[in-house]
C-alpha atoms as a PDB file:
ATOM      1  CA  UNK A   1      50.205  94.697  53.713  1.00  0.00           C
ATOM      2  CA  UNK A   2      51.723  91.339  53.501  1.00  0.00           C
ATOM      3  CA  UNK A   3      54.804  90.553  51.322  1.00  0.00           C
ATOM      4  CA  UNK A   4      53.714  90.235  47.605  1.00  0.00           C
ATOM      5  CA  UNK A   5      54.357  87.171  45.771  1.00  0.00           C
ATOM      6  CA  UNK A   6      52.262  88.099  42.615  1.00  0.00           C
ATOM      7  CA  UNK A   7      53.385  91.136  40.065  1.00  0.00           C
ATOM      8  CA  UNK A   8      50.963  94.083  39.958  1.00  0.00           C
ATOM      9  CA  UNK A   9      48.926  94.504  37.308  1.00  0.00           C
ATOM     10  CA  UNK A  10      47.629  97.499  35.437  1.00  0.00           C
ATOM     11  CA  UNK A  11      44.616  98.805  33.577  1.00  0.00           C
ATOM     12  CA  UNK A  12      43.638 101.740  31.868  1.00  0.00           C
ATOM     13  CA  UNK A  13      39.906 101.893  31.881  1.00  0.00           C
ATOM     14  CA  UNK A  14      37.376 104.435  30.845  1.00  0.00           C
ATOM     15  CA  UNK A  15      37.569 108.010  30.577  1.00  0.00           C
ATOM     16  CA  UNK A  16      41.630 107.098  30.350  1.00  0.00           C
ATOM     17  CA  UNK A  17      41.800 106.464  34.245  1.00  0.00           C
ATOM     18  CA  UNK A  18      44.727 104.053  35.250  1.00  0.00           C
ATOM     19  CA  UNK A  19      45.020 101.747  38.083  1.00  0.00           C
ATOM     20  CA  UNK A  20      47.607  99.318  39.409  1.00  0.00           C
ATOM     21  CA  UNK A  21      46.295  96.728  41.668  1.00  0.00           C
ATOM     22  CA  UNK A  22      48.005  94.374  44.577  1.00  0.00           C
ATOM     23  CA  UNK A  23      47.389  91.798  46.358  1.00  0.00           C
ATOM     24  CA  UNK A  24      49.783  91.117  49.716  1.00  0.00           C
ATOM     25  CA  UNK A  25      49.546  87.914  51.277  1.00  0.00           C
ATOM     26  CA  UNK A  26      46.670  87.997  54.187  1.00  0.00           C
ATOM     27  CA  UNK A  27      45.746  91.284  52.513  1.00  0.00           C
ATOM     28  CA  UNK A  28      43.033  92.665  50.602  1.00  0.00           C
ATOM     29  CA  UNK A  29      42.561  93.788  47.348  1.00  0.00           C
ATOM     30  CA  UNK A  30      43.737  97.137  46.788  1.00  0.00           C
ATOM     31  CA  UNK A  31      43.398  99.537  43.591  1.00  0.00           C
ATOM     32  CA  UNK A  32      45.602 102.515  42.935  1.00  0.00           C
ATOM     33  CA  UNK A  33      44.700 105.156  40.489  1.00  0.00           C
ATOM     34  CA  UNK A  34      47.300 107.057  39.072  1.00  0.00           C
ATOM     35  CA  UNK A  35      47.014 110.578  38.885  1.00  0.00           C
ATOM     36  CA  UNK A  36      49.157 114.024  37.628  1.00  0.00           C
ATOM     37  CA  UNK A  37      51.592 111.480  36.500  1.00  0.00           C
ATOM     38  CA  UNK A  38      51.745 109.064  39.984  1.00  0.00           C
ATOM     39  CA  UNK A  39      50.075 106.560  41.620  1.00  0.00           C
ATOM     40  CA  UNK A  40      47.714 108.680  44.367  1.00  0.00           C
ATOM     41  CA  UNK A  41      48.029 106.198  47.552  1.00  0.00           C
ATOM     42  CA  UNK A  42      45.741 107.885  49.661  1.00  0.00           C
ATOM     43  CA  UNK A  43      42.752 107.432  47.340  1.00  0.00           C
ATOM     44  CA  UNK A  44      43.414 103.416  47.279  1.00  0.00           C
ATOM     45  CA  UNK A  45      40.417 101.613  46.825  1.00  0.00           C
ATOM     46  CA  UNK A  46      39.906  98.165  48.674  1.00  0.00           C
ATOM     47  CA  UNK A  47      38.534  95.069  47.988  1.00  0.00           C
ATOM     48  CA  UNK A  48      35.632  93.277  50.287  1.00  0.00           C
ATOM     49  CA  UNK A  49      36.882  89.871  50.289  1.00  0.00           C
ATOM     50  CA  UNK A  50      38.649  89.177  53.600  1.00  0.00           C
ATOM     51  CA  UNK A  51      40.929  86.007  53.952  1.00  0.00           C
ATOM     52  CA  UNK A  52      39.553  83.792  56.652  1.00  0.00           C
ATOM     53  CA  UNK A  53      41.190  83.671  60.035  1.00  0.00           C
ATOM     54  CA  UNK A  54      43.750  80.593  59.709  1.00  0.00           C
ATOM     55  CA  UNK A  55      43.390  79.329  63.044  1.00  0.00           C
ATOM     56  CA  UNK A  56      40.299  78.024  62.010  1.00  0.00           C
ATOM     57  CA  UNK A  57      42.017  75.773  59.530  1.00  0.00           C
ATOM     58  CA  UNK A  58      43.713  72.521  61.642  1.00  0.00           C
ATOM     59  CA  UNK A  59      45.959  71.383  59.828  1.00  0.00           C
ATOM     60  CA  UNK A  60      48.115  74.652  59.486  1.00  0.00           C
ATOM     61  CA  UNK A  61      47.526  76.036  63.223  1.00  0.00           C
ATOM     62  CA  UNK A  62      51.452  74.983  64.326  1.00  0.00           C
ATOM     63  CA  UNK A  63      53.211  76.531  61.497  1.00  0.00           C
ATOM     64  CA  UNK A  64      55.817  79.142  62.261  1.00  0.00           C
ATOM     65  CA  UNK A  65      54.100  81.943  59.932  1.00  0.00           C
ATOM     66  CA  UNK A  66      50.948  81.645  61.361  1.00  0.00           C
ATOM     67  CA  UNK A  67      47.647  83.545  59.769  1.00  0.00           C
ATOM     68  CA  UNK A  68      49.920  85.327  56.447  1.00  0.00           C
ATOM     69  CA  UNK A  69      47.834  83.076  53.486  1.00  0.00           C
ATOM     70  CA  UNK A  70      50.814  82.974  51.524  1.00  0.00           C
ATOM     71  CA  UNK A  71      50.960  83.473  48.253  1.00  0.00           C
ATOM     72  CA  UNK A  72      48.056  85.918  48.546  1.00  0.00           C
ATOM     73  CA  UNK A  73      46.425  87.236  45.340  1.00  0.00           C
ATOM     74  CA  UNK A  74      48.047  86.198  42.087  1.00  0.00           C
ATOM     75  CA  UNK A  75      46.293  88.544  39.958  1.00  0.00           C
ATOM     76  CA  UNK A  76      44.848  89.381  36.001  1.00  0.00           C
ATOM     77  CA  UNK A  77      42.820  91.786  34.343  1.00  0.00           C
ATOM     78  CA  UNK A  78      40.329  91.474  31.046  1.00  0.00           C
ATOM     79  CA  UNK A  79      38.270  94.016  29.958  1.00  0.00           C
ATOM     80  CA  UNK A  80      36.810  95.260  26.339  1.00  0.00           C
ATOM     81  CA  UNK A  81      39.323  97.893  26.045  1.00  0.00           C
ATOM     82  CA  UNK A  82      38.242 101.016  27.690  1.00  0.00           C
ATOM     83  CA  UNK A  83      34.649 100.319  27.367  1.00  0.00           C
ATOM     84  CA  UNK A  84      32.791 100.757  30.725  1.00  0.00           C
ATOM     85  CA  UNK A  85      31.576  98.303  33.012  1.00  0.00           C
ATOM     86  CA  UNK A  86      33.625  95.386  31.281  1.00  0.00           C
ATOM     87  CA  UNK A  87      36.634  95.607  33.501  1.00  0.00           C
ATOM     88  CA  UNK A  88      36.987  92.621  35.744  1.00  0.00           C
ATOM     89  CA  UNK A  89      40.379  91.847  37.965  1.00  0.00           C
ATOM     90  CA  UNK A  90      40.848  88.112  38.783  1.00  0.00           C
ATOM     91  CA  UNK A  91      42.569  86.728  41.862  1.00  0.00           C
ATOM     92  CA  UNK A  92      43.843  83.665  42.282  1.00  0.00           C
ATOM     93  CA  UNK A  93      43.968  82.767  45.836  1.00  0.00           C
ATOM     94  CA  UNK A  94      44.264  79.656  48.963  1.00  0.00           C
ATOM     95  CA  UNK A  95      40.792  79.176  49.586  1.00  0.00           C
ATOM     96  CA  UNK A  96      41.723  77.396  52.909  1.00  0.00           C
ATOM     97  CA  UNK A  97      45.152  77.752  54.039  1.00  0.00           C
ATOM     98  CA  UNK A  98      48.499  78.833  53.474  1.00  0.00           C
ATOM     99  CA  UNK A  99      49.796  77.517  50.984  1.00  0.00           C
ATOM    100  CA  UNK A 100      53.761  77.959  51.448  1.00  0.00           C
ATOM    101  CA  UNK A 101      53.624  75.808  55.046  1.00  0.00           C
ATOM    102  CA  UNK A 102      50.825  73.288  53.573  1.00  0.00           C
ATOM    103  CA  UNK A 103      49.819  70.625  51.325  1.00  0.00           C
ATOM    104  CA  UNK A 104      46.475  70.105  49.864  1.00  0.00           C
ATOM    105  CA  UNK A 105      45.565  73.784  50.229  1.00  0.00           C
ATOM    106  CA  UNK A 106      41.889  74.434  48.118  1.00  0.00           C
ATOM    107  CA  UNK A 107      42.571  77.433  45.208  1.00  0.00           C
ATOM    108  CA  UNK A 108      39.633  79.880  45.124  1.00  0.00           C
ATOM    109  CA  UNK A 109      39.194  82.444  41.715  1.00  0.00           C
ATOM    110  CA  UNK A 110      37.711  85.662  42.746  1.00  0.00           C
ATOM    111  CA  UNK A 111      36.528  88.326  39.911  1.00  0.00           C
ATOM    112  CA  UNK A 112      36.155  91.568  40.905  1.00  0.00           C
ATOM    113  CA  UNK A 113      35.102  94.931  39.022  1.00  0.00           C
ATOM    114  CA  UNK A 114      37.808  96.913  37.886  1.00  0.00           C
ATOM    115  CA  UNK A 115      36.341 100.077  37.992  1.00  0.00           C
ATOM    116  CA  UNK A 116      34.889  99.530  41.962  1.00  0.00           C
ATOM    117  CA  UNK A 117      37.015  96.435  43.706  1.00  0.00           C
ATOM    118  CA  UNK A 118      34.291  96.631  46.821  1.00  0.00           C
ATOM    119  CA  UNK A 119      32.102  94.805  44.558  1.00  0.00           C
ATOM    120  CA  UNK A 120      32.564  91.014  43.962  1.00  0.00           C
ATOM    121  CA  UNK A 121      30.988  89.471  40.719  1.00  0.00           C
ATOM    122  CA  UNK A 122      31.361  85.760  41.008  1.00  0.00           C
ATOM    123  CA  UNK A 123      33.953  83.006  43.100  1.00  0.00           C
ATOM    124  CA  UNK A 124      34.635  79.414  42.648  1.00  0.00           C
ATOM    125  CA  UNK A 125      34.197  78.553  45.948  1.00  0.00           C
ATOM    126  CA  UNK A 126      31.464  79.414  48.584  1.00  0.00           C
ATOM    127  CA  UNK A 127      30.690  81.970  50.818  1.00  0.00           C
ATOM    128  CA  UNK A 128      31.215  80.146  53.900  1.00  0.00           C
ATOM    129  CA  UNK A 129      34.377  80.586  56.163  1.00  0.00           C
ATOM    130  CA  UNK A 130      35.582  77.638  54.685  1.00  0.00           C
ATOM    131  CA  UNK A 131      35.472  78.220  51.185  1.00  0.00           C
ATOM    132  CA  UNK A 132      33.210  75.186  50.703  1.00  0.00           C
ATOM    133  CA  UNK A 133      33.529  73.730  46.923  1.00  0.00           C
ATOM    134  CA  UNK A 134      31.211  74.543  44.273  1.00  0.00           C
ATOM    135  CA  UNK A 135      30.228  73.283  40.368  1.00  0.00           C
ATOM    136  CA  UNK A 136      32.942  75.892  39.863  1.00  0.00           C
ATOM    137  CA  UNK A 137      35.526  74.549  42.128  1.00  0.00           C
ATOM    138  CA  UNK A 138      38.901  73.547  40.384  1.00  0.00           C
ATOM    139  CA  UNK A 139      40.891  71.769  43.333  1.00  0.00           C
ATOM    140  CA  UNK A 140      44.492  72.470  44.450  1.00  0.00           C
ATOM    141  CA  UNK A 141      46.078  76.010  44.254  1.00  0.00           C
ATOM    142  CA  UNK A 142      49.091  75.999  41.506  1.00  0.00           C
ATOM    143  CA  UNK A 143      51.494  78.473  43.328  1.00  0.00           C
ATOM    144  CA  UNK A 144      52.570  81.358  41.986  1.00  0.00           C
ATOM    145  CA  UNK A 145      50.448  81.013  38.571  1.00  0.00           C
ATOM    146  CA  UNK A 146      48.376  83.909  37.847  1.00  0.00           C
ATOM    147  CA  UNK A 147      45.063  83.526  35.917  1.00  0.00           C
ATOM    148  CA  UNK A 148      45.888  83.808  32.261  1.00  0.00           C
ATOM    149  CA  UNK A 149      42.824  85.957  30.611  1.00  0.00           C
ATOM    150  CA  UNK A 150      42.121  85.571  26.837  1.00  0.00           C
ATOM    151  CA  UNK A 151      39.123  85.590  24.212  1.00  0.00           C
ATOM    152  CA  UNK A 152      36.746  85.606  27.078  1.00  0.00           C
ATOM    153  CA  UNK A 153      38.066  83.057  28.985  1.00  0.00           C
ATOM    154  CA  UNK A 154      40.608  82.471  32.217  1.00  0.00           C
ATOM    155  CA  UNK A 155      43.202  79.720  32.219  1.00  0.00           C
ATOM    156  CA  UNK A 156      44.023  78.406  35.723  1.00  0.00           C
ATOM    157  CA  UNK A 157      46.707  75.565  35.593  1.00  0.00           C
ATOM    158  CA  UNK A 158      45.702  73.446  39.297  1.00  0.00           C
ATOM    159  CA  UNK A 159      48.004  71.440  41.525  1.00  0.00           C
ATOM    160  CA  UNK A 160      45.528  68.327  41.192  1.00  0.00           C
ATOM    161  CA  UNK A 161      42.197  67.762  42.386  1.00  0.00           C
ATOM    162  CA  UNK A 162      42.877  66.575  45.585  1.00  0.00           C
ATOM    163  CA  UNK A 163      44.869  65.972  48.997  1.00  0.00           C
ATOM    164  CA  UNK A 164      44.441  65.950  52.693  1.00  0.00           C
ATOM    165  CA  UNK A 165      45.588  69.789  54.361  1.00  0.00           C
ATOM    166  CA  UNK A 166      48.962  68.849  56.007  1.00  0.00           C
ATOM    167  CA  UNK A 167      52.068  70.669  56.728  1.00  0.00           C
ATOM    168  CA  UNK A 168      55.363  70.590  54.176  1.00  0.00           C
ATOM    169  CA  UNK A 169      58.008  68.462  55.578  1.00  0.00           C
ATOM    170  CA  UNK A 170      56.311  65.518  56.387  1.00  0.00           C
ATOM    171  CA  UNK A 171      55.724  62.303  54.527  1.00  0.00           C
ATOM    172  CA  UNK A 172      54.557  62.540  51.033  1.00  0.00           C
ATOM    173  CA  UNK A 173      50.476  61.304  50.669  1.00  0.00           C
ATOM    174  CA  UNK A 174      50.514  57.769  48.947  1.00  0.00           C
ATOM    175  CA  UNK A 175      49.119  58.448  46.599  1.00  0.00           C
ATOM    176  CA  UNK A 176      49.310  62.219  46.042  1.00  0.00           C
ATOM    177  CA  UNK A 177      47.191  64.527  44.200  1.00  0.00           C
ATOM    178  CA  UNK A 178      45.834  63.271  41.088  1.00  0.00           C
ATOM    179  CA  UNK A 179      44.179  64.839  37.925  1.00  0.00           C
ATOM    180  CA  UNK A 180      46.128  67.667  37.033  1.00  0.00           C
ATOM    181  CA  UNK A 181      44.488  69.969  34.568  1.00  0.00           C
ATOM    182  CA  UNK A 182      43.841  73.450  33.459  1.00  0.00           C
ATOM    183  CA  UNK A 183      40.893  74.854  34.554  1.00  0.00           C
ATOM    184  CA  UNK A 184      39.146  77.187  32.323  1.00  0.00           C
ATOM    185  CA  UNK A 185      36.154  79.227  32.560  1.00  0.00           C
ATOM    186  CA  UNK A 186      34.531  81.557  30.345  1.00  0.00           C
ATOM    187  CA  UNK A 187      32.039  81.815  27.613  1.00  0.00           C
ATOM    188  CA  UNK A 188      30.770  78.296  25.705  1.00  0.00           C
END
């Protein structure tokens, strides 16, 4: 596991069974039930989505932390109290590249069931290796601002809509991102 940039989270689902859940930077997913009064690490439970290899994104090939897709999962949980089948963890992650060495890096939402990670329910961006953008794309990963989950909707805030992948350090884009705005999906 990666270093973790996001605070675990915690549910208590049905039949009063508790889980923490992390996500480490280039890491999956991972749920932890907690058991006779402590977390039982050999039973983890992992999630499917994989973070894309980073050498196939350009722009970030030279940096000096190579492949870790920092911050990793920035995470939330909603559910209808213990009721089963309603549990749904939401990670906030780079869609397409890390996003402590560059600029411009794409955010991707991921929801997940609670009670079986393995199984994805929906994504804002596509399927592709490149995380290709979608009606449900909302642009530039905010760092280190987990989804926000209430009254059956998540609140993203973005880092703008827009700007070329490119390393830290250099020049500043003229002009730089623009349209900063909190995304928010859920029920109309």
């Amino acid at each position: 596991m990666g270093h973790i940039h996001g605070a675990p989270i915690v549910w208590q689902g049905p039949n009063n069974r508790t889980w923490l859940y992390i996500m480490g930077e280039g890491d999956r997913l991972k749920a932890f039930p907690f058991e006779g009064g402590k977390f039982n690490i050999p039973a983890v439970k992992q999630g499917s989505w994989i973070q894309p290899v980073l050498h196939n994104v350009s722009a970030c090939q030279a940096q000096a932390n190579h492949g870790m897709w920092m911050p990793g999962g920035l995470l939330g949980v909603s559910s209808n109290g213990t009721t089963p089948g309603t549990g749904i963890v939401w990670a906030l992650l780079p869609a397409n590249g890390d996003a402590n060495s560059c600029r411009g890096v794409k955010g991707m939402l991921i929801a997940v069931n609670a009670e079986d990670v393995t199984k994805e329910l929906w994504r804002s961006q596509g399927h592709d290796a490149g995380a290709s953008d979608t009606k449900d794309s909302f642009g530039l990963l905010a760092r280190f601002n987990p989804p926000m989950i209430a009254n059956g909707k998540v609140f993203l805030g973005t880092a703008g809509d827009a700007e070329p992948l490119q390393r830290y350090g250099g020049p500043r884009p003229a002009p730089g991102p623009a349209n900063f705005y909190l995304a928010v999906y859920g029920l109309k």
